[in-house]
Structure formats: structure tokens, C-alpha cells
Protein backbone atom coordinates (compact mmCIF):
# COMPACT_ATOMS: atom_id res chain seq x y z
CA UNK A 1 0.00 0.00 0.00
CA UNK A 2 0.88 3.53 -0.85
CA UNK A 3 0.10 6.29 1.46
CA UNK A 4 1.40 9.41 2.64
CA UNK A 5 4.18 9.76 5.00
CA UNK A 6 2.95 11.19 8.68
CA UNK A 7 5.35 11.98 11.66
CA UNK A 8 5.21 8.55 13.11
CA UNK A 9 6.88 7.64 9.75
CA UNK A 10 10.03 9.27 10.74
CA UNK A 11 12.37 6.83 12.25
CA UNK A 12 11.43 4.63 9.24
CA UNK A 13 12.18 7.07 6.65
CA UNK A 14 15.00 8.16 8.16
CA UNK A 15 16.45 4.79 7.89
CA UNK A 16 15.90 4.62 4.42
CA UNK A 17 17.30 8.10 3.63
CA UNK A 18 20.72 6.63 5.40
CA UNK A 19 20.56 3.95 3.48
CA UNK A 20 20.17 5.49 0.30
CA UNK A 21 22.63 8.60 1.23
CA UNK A 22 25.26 5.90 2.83
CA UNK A 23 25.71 8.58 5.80
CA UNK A 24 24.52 9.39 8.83
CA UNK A 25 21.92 12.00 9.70
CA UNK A 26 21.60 13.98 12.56
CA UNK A 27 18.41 13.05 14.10
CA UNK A 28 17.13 16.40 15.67
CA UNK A 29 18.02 18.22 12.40
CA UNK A 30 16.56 15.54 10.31
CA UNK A 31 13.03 15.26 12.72
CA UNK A 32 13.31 18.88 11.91
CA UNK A 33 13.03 19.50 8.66
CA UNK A 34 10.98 16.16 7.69
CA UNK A 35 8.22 18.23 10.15
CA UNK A 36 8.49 21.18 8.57
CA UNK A 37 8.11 19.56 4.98
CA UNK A 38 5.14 16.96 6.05
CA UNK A 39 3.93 21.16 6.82
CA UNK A 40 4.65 22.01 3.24
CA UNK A 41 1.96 22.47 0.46
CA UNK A 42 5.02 22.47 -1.92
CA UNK A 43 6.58 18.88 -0.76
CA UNK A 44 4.68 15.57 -1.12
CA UNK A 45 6.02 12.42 1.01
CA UNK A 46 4.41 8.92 0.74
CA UNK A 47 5.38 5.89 2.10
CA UNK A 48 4.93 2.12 0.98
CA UNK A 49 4.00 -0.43 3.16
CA UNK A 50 4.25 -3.99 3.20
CA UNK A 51 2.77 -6.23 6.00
CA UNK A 52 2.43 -2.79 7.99
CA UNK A 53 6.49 -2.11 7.98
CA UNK A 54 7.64 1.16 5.69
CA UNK A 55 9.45 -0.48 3.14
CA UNK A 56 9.50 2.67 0.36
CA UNK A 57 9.61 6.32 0.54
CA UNK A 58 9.20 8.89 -2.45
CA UNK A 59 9.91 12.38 -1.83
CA UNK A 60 7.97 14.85 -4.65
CA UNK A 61 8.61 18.60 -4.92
CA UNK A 62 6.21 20.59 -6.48
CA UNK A 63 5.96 24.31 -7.78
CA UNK A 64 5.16 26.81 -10.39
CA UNK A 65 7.68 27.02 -13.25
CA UNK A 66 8.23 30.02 -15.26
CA UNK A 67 9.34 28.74 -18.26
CA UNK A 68 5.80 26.84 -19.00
CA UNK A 69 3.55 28.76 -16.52
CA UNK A 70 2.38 25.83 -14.72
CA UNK A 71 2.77 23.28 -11.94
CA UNK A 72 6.06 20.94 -12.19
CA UNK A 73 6.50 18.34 -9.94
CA UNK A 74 10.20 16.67 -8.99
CA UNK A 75 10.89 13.61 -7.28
CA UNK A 76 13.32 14.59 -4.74
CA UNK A 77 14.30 11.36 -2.79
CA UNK A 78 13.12 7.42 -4.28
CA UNK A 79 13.83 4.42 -2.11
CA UNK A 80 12.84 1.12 -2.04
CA UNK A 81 14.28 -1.44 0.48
């Protein structure tokens, strides 16, 4: 199942970011700016599920674009484990 991401998605995504990154993030700053995003209208976080457990995380980016006058969207962050 697809769904978007919430705040008690965090520790999950976070582990997935690390993994795709191969570094370590600094919690605090990370819970940080995931809240702010999830608070957002431009950024768009889901999260798949399998079984219940978080096993995907797409990150999407929207916002107007001058050179065609409308709405673009970019995905930001894609990670399947």
C-alpha cells in the first residue's frame, strides 16, 4: 500500500534516507526538517507499506515554473528497500 508519510513515519524514513545517502543523519536536524516539509503544500512524502512495515519512501517537490507557466513536480528522494 501507498500512502502518505505522517510523523510517526520518521524513524522509518529516516532509515531509508541513510541507506540510500550511505551517511549518517543527525536526528534532531533531520526530525526537523521532515516536520516542517510533512507542513509544506510544496513537498509531497508517501510511504509504501508492506505487512504494515515502511518499506519505500518517495519524496515529490512541487511548484510553479516560469518557463511553461504551470505546476512541475520533482521527485526529490526514491527508495525502495
Amino acid at each position: 500500500m501507498i500512502r502518505p508519510a505522517s510523523i510517526n513515519d520518521l524513524d522509518a524514513v529516516h532509515r531509508l534516507l541513510e541507506d540510500l545517502e550511505k551517511i549518517s543523519f543527525e536526528k534532531k536536524l533531520f526530525e526537523e526538517v521532515f516536520t516542517q516539509n510533512l507542513n509544506d503544500k510544496n513537498f509531497h512524502y508517501f510511504v509504501a507499506e508492506i505487512d504494515n512495515q515502511v518499506v519505500g519512501f518517495i519524496s515529490v517537490f512541487t511548484y510553479l515554473a516560469l518557463h511553461n507557466c504551470h505546476i512541475v513536480a520533482e521527485i526529490q528522494e526514491l527508495i525502495i528497500d
